[in-house]
C-alpha atoms as a PDB file:
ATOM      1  CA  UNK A   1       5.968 -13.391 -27.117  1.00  0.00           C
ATOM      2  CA  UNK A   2       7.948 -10.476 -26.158  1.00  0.00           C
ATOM      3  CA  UNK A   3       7.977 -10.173 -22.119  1.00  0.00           C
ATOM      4  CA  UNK A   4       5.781  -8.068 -19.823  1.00  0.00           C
ATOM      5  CA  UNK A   5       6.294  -4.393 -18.185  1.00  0.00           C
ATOM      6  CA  UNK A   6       6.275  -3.968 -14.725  1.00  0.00           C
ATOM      7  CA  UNK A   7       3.221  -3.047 -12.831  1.00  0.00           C
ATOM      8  CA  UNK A   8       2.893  -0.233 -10.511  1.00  0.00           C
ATOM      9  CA  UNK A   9       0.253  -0.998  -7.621  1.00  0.00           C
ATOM     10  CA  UNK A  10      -0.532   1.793  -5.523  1.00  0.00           C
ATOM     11  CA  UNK A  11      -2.810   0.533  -2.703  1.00  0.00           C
ATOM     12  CA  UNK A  12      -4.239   2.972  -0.444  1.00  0.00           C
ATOM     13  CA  UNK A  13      -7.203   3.385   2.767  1.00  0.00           C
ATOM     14  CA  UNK A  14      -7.069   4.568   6.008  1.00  0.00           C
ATOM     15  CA  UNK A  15      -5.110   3.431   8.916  1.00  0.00           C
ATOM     16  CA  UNK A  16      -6.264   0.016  10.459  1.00  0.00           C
ATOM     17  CA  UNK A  17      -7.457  -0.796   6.626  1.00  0.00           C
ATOM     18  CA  UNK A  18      -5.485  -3.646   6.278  1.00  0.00           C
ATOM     19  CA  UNK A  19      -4.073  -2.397   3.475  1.00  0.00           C
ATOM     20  CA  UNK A  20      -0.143  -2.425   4.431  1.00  0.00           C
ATOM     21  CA  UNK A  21      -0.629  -6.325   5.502  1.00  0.00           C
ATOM     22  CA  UNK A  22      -2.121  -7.070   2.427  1.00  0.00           C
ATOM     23  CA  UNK A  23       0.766  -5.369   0.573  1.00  0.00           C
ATOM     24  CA  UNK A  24       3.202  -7.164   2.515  1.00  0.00           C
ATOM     25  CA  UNK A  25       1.634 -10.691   1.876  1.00  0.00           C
ATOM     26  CA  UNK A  26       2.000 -10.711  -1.436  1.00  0.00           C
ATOM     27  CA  UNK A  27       5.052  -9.478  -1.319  1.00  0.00           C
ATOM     28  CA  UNK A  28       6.376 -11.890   1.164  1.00  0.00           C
ATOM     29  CA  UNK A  29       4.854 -14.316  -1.341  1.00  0.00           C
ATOM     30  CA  UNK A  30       7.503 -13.524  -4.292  1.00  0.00           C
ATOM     31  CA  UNK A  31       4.850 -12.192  -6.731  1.00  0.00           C
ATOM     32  CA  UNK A  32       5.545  -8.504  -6.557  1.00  0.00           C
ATOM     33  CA  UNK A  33       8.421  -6.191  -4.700  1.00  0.00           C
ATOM     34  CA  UNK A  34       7.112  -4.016  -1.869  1.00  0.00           C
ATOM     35  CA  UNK A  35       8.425  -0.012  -1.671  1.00  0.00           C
ATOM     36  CA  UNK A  36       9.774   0.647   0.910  1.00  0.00           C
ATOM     37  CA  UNK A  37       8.627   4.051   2.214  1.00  0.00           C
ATOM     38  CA  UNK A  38      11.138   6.423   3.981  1.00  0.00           C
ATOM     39  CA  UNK A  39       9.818   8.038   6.799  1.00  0.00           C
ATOM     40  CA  UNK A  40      10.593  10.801   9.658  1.00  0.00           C
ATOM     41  CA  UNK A  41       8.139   9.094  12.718  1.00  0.00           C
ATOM     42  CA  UNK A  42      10.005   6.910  14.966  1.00  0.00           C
ATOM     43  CA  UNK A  43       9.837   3.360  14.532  1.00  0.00           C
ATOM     44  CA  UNK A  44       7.005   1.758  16.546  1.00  0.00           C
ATOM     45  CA  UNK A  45       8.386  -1.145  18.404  1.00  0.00           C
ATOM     46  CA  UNK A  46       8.998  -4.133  16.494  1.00  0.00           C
ATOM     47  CA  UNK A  47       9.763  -2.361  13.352  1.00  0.00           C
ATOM     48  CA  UNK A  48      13.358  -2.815  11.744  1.00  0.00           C
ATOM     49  CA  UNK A  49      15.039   0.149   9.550  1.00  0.00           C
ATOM     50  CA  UNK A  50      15.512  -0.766   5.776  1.00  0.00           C
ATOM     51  CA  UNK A  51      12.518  -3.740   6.244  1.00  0.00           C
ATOM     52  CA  UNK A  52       9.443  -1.519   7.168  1.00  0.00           C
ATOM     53  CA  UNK A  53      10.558   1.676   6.577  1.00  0.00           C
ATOM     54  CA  UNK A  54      13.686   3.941   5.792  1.00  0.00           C
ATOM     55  CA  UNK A  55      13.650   6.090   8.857  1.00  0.00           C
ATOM     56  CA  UNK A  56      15.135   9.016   8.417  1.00  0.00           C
ATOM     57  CA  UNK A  57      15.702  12.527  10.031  1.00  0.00           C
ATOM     58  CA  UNK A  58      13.593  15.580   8.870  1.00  0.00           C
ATOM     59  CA  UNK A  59      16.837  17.022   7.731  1.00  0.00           C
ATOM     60  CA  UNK A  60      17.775  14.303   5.852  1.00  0.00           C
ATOM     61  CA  UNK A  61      14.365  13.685   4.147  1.00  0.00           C
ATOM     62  CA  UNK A  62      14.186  17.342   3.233  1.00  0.00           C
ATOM     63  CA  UNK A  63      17.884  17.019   1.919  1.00  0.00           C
ATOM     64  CA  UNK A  64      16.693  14.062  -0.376  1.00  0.00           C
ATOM     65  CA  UNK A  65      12.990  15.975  -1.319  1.00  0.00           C
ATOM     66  CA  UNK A  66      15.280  18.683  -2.384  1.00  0.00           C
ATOM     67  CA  UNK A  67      17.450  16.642  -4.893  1.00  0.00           C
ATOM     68  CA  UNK A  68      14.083  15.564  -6.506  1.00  0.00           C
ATOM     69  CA  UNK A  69      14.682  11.878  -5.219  1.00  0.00           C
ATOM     70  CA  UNK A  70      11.197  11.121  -4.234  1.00  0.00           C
ATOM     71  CA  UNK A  71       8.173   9.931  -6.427  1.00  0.00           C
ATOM     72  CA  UNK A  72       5.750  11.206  -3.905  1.00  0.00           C
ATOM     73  CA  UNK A  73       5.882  12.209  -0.666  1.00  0.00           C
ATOM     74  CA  UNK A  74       3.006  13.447   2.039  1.00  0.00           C
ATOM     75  CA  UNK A  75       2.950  14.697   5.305  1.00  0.00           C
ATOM     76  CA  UNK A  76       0.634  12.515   7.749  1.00  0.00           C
ATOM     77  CA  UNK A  77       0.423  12.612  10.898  1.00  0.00           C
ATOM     78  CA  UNK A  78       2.677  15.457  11.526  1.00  0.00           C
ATOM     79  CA  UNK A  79       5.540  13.060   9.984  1.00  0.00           C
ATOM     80  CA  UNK A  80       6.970  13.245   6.443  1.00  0.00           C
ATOM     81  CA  UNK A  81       6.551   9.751   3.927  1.00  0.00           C
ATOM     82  CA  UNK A  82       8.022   9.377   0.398  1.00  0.00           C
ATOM     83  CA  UNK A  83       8.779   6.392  -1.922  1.00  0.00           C
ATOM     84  CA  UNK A  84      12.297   6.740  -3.823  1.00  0.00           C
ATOM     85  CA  UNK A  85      11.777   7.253  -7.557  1.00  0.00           C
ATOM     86  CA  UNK A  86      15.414   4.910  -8.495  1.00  0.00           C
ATOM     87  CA  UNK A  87      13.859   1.946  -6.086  1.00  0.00           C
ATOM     88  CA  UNK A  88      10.501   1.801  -8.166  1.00  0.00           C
ATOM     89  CA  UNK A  89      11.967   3.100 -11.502  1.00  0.00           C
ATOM     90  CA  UNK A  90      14.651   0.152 -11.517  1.00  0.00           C
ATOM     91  CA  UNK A  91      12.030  -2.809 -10.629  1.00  0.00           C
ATOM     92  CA  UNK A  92      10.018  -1.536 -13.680  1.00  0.00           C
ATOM     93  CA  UNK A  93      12.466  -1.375 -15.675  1.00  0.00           C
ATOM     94  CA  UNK A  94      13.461  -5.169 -15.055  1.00  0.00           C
ATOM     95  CA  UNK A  95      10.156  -6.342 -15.716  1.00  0.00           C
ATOM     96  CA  UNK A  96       9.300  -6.678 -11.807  1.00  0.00           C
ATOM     97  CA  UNK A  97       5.787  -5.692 -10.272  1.00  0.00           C
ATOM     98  CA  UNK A  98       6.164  -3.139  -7.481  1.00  0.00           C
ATOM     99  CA  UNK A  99       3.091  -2.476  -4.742  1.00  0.00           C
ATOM    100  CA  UNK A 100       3.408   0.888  -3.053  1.00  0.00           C
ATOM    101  CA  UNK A 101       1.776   1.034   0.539  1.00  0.00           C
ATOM    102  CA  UNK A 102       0.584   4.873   0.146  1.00  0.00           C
ATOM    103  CA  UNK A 103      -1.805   7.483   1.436  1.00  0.00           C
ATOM    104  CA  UNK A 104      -4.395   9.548  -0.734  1.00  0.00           C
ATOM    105  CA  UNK A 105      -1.830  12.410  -1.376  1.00  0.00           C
ATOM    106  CA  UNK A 106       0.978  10.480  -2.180  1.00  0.00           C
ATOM    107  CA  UNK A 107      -1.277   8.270  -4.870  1.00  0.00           C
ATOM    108  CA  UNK A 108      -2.570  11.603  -6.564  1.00  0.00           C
ATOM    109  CA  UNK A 109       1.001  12.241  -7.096  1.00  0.00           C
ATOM    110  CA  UNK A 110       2.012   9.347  -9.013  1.00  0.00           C
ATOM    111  CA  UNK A 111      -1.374   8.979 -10.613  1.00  0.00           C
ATOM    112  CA  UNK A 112      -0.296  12.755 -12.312  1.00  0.00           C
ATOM    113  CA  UNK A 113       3.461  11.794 -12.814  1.00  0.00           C
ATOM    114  CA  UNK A 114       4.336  12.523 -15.980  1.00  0.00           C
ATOM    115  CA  UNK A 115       7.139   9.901 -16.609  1.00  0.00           C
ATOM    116  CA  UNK A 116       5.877   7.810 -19.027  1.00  0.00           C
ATOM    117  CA  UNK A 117       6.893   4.348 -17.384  1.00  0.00           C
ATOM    118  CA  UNK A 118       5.048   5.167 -14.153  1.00  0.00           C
ATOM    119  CA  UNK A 119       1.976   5.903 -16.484  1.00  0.00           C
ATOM    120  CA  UNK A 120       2.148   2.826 -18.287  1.00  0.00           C
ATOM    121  CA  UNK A 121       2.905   0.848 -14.965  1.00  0.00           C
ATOM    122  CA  UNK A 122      -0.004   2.582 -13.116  1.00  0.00           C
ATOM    123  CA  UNK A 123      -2.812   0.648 -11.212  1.00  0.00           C
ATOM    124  CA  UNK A 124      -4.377   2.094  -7.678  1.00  0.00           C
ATOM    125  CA  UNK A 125      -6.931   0.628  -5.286  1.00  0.00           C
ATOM    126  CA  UNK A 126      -8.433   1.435  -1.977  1.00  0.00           C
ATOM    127  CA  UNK A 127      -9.265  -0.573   0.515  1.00  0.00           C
ATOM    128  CA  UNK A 128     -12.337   0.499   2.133  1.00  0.00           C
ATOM    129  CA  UNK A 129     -13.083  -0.806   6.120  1.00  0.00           C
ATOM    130  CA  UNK A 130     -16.102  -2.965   6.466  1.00  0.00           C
ATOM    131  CA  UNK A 131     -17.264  -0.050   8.881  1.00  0.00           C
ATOM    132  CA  UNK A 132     -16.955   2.460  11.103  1.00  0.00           C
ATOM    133  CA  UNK A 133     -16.731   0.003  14.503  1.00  0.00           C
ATOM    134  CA  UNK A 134     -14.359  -2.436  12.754  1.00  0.00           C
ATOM    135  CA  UNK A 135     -12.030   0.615  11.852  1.00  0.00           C
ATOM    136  CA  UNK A 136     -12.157   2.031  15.253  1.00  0.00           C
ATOM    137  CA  UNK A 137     -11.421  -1.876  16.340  1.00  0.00           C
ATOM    138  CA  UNK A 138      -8.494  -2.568  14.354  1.00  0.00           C
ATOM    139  CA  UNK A 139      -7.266   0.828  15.437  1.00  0.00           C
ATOM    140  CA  UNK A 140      -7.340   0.501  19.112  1.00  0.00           C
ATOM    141  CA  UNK A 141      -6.328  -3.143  18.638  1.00  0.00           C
ATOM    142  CA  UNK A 142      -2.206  -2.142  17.644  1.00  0.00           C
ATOM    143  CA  UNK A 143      -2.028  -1.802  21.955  1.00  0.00           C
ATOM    144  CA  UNK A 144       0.778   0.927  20.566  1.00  0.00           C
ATOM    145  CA  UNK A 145      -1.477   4.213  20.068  1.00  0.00           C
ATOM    146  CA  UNK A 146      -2.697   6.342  23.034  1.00  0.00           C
ATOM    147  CA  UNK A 147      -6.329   7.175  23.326  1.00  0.00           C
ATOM    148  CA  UNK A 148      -5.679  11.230  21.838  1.00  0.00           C
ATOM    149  CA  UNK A 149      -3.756   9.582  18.879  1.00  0.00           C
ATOM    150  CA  UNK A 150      -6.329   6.701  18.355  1.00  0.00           C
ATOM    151  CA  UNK A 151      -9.176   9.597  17.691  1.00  0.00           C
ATOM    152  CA  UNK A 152      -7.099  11.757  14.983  1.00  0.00           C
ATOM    153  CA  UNK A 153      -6.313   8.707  13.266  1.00  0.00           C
ATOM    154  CA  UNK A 154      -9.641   7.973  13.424  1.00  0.00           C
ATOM    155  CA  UNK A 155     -10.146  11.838  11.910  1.00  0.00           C
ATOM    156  CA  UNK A 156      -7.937  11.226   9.459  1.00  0.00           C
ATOM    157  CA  UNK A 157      -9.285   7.820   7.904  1.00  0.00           C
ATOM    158  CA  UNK A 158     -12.653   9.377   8.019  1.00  0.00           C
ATOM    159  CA  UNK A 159     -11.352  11.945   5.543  1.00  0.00           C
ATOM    160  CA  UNK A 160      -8.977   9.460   3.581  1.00  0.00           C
ATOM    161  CA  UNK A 161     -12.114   7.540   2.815  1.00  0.00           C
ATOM    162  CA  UNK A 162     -13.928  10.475   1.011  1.00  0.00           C
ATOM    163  CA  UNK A 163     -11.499  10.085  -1.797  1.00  0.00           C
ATOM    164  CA  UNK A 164     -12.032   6.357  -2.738  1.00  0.00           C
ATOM    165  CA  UNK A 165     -13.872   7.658  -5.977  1.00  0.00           C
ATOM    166  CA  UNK A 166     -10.386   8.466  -7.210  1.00  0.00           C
ATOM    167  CA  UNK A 167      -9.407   4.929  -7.867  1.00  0.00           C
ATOM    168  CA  UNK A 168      -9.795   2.430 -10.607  1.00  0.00           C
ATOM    169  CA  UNK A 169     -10.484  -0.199  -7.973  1.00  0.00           C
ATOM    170  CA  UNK A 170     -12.236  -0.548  -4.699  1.00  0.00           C
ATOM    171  CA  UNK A 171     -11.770  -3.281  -2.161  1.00  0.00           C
ATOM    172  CA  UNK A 172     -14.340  -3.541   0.371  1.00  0.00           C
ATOM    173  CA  UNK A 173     -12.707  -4.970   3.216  1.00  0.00           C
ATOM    174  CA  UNK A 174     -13.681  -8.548   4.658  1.00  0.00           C
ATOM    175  CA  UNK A 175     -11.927 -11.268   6.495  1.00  0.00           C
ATOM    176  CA  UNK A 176      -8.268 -11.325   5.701  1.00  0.00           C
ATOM    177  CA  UNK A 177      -8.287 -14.233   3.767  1.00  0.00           C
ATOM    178  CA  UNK A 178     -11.067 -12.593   1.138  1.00  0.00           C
ATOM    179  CA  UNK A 179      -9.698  -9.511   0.939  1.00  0.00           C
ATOM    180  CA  UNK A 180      -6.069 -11.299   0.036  1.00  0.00           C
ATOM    181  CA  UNK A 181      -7.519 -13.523  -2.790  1.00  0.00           C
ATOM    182  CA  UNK A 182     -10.005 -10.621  -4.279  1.00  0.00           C
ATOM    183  CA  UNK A 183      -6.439  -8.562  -4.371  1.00  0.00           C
ATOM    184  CA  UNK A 184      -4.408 -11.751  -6.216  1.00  0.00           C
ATOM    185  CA  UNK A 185      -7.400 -11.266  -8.439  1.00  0.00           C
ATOM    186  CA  UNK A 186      -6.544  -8.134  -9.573  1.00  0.00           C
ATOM    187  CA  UNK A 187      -3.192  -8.260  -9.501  1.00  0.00           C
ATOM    188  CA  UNK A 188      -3.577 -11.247 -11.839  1.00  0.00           C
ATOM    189  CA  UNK A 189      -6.028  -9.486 -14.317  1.00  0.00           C
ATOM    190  CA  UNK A 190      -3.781  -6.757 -14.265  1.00  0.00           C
ATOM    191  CA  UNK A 191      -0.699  -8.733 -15.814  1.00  0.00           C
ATOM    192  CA  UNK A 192      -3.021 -10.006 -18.328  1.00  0.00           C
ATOM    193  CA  UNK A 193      -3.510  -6.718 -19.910  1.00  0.00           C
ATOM    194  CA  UNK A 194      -2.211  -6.371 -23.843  1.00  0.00           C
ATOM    195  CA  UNK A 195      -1.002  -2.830 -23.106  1.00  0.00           C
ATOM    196  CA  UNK A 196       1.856  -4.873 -20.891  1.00  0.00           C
ATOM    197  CA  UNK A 197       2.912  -6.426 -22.862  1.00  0.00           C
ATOM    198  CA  UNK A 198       6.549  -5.217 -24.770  1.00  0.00           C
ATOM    199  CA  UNK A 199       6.388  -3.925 -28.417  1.00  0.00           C
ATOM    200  CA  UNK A 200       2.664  -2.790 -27.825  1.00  0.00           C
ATOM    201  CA  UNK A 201       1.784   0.546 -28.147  1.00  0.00           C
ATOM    202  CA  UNK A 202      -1.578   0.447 -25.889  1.00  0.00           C
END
């Protein structure tokens, strides 16, 4: 049997979703290769350049957004995000699953790219809190966030979460643990799709 395509798995939800650990499990697992995001906030402490994101300046960002480099990008935040289109591009092309870590306007991008790999690759979720409190919970929990930015992200998620209709697949958030193995689940389904497979035409 011929081998399987790459998958694309765009994961989004609002800040203090879970979402980017449950990204980062699996990768740190071996099953798929996490994008890494480059980004113009500063790095919050503990984060390393090149392992959570590719901080960059705003003038270098804009420099690389200008050569058509990036498969989406967003503003958030008052920052700028945006995945690389060669780091994704090249994993698919070897057969290797990528999961991309992104918000609501960077999945709407790739969901309308009009390469036809990424459209073949394509899968997106959302990750939906459990509620309003836990949200709010998880948010003031990072220690890192003053009170004034706590209640825009807060905004923000609130809005993020109007969108979840957009998605093939919704993930109401639970414990850790359930959320990870209902997301191996799909992943897993996923790569068990005939359209994957090389020399079908889907």
């Amino acid at each position: 049997m011929s081998a399987r395509t790459g998958m694309l798995l765009v994961v989004s939800g609002p800040s203090g979703s879970g979402k980017t650990t449950l990204c980062r499990r699996l990768a740190d697992c071996g099953e798929v290769r996490y994008s890494i995001s480059c980004t113009t906030r500063p790095p919050r402490p503990g984060e390393v350049n090149g392992t959570d994101y590719h901080f960059l300046s705003r003038a270098e960002f804009e420099s690389r957004l200008a050569a058509g480099e990036f498969l989406e990008h967003a503003k958030v935040h008052g920052n700028l995000y945006g995945s690389l289109k060669s780091e994704v591009l090249q994993h698919l092309a070897s057969g290797l699953d990528v999961v991309m870590d992104i918000d609501v306007q960077g999945a709407h991008q790739v969901r309308n790219c009009a390469d036809a790999e990424i459209r073949r690759a394509f899968v997106d979720l959302f990750v939906m809190p459990a509620s309003g409190d836990e949200l709010l919970a998880r948010l003031s929990g990072r220690g890192t966030d003053s009170a004034e930015v706590i209640s825009v992200r807060m905004t923000n998620a609130l809005e993020e979460m109007r969108h979840w209709g957009k998605y093939a697949y919704l993930l109401h958030s639970g414990t850790r643990d359930e959320d990870y193995s209902r997301f191996v689940g799909l992943v897993t389904a996923e790569r068990m799709r005939v359209t994957r497979i090389k020399g079908t035409t889907g």
